[in-house]
C-alpha atoms as a PDB file:
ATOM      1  CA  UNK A   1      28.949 -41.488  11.864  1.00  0.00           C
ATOM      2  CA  UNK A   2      28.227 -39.226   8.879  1.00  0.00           C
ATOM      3  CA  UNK A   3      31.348 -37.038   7.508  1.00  0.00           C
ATOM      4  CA  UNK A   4      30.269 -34.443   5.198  1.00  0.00           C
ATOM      5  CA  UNK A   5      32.055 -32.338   3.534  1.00  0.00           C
ATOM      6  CA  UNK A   6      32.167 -28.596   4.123  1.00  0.00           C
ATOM      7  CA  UNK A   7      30.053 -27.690   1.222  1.00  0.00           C
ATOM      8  CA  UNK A   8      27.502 -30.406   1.885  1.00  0.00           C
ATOM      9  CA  UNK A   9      27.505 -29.068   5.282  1.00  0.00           C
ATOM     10  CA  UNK A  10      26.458 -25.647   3.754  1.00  0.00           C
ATOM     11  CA  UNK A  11      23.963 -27.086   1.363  1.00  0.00           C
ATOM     12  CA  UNK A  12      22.179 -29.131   4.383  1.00  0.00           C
ATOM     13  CA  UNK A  13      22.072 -25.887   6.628  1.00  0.00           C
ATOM     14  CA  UNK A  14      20.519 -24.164   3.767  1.00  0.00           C
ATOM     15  CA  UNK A  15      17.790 -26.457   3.410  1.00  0.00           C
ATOM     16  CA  UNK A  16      17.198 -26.727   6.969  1.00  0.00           C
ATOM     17  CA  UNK A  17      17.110 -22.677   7.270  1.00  0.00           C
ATOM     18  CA  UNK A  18      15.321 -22.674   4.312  1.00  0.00           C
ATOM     19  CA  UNK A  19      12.569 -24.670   5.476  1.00  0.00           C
ATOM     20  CA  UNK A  20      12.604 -23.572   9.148  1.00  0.00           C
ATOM     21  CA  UNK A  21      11.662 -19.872   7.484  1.00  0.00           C
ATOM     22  CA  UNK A  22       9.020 -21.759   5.260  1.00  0.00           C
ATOM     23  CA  UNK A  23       7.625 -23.071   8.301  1.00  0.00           C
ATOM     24  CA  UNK A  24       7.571 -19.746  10.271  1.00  0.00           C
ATOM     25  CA  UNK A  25       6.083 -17.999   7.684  1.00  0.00           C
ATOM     26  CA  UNK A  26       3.264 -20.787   7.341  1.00  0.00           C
ATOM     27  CA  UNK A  27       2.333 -20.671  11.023  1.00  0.00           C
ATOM     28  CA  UNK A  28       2.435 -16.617  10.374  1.00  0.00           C
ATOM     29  CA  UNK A  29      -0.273 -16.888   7.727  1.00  0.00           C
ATOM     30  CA  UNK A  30      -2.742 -19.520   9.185  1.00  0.00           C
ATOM     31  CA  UNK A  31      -2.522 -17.395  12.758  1.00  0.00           C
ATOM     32  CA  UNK A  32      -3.602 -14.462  10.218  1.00  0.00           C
ATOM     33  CA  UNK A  33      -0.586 -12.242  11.253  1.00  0.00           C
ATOM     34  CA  UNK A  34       0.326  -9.690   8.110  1.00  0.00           C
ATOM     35  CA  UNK A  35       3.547 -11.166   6.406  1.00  0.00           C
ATOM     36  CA  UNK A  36       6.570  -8.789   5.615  1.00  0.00           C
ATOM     37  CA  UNK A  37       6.266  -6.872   3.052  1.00  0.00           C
ATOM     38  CA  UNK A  38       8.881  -8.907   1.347  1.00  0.00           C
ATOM     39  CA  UNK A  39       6.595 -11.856   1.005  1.00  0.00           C
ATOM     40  CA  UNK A  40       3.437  -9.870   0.145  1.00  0.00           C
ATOM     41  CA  UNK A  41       1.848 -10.427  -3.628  1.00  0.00           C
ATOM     42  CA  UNK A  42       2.694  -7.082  -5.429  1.00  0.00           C
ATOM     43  CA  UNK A  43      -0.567  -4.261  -5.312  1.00  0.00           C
ATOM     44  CA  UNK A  44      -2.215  -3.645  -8.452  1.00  0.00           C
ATOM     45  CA  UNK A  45      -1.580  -0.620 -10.301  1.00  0.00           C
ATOM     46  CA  UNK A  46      -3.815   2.084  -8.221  1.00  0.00           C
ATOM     47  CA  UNK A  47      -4.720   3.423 -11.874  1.00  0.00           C
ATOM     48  CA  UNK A  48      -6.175  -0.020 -12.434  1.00  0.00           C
ATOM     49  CA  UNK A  49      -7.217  -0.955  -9.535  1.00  0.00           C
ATOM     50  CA  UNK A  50     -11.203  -1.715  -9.409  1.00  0.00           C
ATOM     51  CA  UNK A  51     -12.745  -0.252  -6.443  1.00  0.00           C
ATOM     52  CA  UNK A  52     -16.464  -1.525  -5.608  1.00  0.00           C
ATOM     53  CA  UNK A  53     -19.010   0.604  -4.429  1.00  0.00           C
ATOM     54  CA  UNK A  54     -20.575  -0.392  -0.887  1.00  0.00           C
ATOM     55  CA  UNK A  55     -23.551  -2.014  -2.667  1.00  0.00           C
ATOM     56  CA  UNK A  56     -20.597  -4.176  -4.642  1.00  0.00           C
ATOM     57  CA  UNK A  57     -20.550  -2.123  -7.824  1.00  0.00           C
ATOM     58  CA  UNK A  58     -17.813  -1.239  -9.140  1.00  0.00           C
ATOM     59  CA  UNK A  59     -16.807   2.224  -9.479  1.00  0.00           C
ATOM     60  CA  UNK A  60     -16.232   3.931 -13.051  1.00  0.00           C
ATOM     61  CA  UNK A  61     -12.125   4.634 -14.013  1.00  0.00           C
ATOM     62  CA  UNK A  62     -10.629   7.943 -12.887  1.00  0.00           C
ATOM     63  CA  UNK A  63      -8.894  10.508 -15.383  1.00  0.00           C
ATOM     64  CA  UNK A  64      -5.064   8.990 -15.547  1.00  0.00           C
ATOM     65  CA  UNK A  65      -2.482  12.458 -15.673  1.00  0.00           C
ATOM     66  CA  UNK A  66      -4.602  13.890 -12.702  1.00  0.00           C
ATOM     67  CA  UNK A  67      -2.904  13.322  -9.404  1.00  0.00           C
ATOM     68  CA  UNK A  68      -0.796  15.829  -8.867  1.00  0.00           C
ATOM     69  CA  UNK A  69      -1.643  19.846  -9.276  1.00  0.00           C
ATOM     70  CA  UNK A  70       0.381  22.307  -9.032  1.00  0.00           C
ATOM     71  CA  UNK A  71       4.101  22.632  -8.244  1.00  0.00           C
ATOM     72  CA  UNK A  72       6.265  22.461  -5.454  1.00  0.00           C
ATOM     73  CA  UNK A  73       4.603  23.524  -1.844  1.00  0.00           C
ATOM     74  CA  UNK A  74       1.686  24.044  -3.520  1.00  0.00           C
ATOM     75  CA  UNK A  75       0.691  20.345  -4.993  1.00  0.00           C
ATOM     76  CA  UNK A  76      -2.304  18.903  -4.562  1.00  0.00           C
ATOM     77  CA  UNK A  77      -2.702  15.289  -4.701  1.00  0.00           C
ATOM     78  CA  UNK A  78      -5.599  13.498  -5.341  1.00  0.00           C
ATOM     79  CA  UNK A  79      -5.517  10.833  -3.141  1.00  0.00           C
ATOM     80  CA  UNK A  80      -7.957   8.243  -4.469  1.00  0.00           C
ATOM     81  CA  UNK A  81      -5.578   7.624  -7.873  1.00  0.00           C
ATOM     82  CA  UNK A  82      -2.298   8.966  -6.130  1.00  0.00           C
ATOM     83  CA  UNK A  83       0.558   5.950  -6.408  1.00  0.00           C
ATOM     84  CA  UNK A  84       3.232   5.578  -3.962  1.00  0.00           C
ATOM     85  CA  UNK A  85       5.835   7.447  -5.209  1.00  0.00           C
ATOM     86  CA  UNK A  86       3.275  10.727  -4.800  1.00  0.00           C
ATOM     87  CA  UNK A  87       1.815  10.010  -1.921  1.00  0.00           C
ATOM     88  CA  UNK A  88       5.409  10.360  -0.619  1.00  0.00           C
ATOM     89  CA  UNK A  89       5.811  13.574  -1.565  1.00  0.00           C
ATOM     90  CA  UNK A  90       3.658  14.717   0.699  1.00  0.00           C
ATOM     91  CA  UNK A  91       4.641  16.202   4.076  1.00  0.00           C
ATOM     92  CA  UNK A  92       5.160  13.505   6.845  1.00  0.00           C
ATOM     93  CA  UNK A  93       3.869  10.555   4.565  1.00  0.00           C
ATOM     94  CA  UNK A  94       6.960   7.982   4.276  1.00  0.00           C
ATOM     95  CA  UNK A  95       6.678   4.835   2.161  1.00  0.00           C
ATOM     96  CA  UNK A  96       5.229   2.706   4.659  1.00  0.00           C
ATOM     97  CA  UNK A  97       2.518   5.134   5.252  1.00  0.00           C
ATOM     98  CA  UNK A  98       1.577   5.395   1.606  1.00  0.00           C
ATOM     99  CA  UNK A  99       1.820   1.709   1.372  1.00  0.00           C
ATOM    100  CA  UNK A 100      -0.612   1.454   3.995  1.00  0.00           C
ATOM    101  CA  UNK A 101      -2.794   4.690   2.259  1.00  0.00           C
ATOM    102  CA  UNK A 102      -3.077   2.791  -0.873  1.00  0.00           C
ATOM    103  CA  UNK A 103      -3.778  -0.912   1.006  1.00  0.00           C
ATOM    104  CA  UNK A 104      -6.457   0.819   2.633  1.00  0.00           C
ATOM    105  CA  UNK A 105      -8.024   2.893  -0.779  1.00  0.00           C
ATOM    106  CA  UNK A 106      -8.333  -1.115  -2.555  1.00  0.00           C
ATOM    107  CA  UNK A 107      -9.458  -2.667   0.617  1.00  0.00           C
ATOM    108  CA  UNK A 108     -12.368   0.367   1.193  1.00  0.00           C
ATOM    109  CA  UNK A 109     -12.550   1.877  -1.870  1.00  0.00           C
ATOM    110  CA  UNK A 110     -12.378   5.362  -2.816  1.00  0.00           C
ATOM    111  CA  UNK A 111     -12.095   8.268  -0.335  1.00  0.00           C
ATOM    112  CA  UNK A 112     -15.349  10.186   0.034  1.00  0.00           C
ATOM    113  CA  UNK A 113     -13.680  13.155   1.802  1.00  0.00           C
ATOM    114  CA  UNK A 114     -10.143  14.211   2.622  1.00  0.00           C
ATOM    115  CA  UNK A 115     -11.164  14.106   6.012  1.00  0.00           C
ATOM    116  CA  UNK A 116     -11.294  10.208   5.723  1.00  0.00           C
ATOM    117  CA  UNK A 117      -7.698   9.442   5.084  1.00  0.00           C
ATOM    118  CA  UNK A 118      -7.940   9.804   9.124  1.00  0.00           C
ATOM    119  CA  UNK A 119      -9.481   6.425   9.118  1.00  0.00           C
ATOM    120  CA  UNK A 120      -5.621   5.016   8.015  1.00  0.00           C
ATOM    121  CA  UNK A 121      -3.590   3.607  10.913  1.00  0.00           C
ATOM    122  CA  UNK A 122      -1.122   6.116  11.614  1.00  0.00           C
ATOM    123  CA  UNK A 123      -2.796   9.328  10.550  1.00  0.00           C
ATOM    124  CA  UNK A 124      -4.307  11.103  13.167  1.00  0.00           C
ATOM    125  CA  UNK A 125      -5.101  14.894  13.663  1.00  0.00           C
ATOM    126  CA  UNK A 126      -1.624  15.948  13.505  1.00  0.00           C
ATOM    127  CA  UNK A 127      -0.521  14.462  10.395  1.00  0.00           C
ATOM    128  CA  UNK A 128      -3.892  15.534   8.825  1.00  0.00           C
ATOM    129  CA  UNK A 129      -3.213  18.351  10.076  1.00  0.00           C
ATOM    130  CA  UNK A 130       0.407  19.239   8.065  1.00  0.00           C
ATOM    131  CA  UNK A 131      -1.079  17.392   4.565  1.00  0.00           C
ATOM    132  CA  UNK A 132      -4.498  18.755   4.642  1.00  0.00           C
ATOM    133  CA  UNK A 133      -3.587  22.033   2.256  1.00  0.00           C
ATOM    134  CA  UNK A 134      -1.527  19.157  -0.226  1.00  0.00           C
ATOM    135  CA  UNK A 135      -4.691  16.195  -1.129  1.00  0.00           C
ATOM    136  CA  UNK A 136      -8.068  16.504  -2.730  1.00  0.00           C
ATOM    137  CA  UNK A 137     -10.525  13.936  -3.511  1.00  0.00           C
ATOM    138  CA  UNK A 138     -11.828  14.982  -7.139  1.00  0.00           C
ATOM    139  CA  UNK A 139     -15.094  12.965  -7.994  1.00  0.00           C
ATOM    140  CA  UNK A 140     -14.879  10.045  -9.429  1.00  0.00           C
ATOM    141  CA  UNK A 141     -15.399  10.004 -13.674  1.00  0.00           C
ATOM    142  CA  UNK A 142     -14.990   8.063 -16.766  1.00  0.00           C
ATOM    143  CA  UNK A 143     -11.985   8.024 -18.319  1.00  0.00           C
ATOM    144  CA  UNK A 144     -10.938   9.846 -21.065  1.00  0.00           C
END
């Protein structure tokens, strides 16, 4: 029958695995499931990022070098032009969390309130709760 060698063996179960993962992931994004984050196009800077208004216009640039007030368990974070890595820092907020922070901010624009970062998936009362003294929401302004 057919007598392959060991490393054409390899190379064939490579393809196959390669595209039976194609394939999954495929059937993944036309049933509209969320992919891993592995396969997910990178975000766009949050400095950068254009937010749009609810009447689709878009909202003016914030001040960059204004995220973070204050040191140590005093910081406050501005949470509309907070990235990742400072969203972290706050109390109870992992990576994931912040991921989904920020995913929310570009899909919804900026946060009107602090109170609304309780419209995230995974932030309820209790989490507000421990972060509330730590975020602001400073207006929104032109650059500088």
């Amino acid at each position: 029958m057919l007598d392959f060698t060991k490393n054409e063996q390899r190379v064939l179960w490579f393809l196959i695995l390669g595209f039976l993962a194609g394939f999954v992931l495929w059937i993944l994004r036309e049933k509209g499931a969320p992919l891993p984050e592995l396969f997910r196009p990178p975000q766009a800077e949050t400095q950068d990022a254009a937010f749009l208004t609810a009447q689709g216009e878009p909202v003016q640039k914030v001040e960059k070098n204004k995220e973070i007030r204050g040191t140590g368990d005093d910081a406050v974070v501005d949470i509309n032009i907070a990235d990742k890595e400072q969203l972290t820092r706050l109390p109870g907020i992992g990576p994931v969390m912040a991921e989904r922070i920020i995913t929310y901010r570009n899909q919804h624009g900026p946060f009107q309130a602090p109170e609304s970062l309780m419209k995230v998936k995974g932030i309820g009362p209790k989490t507000y709760e421990k972060i509330s003294q730590h975020i602001s929401v400073d207006p929104i302004k032109e650059e500088i």
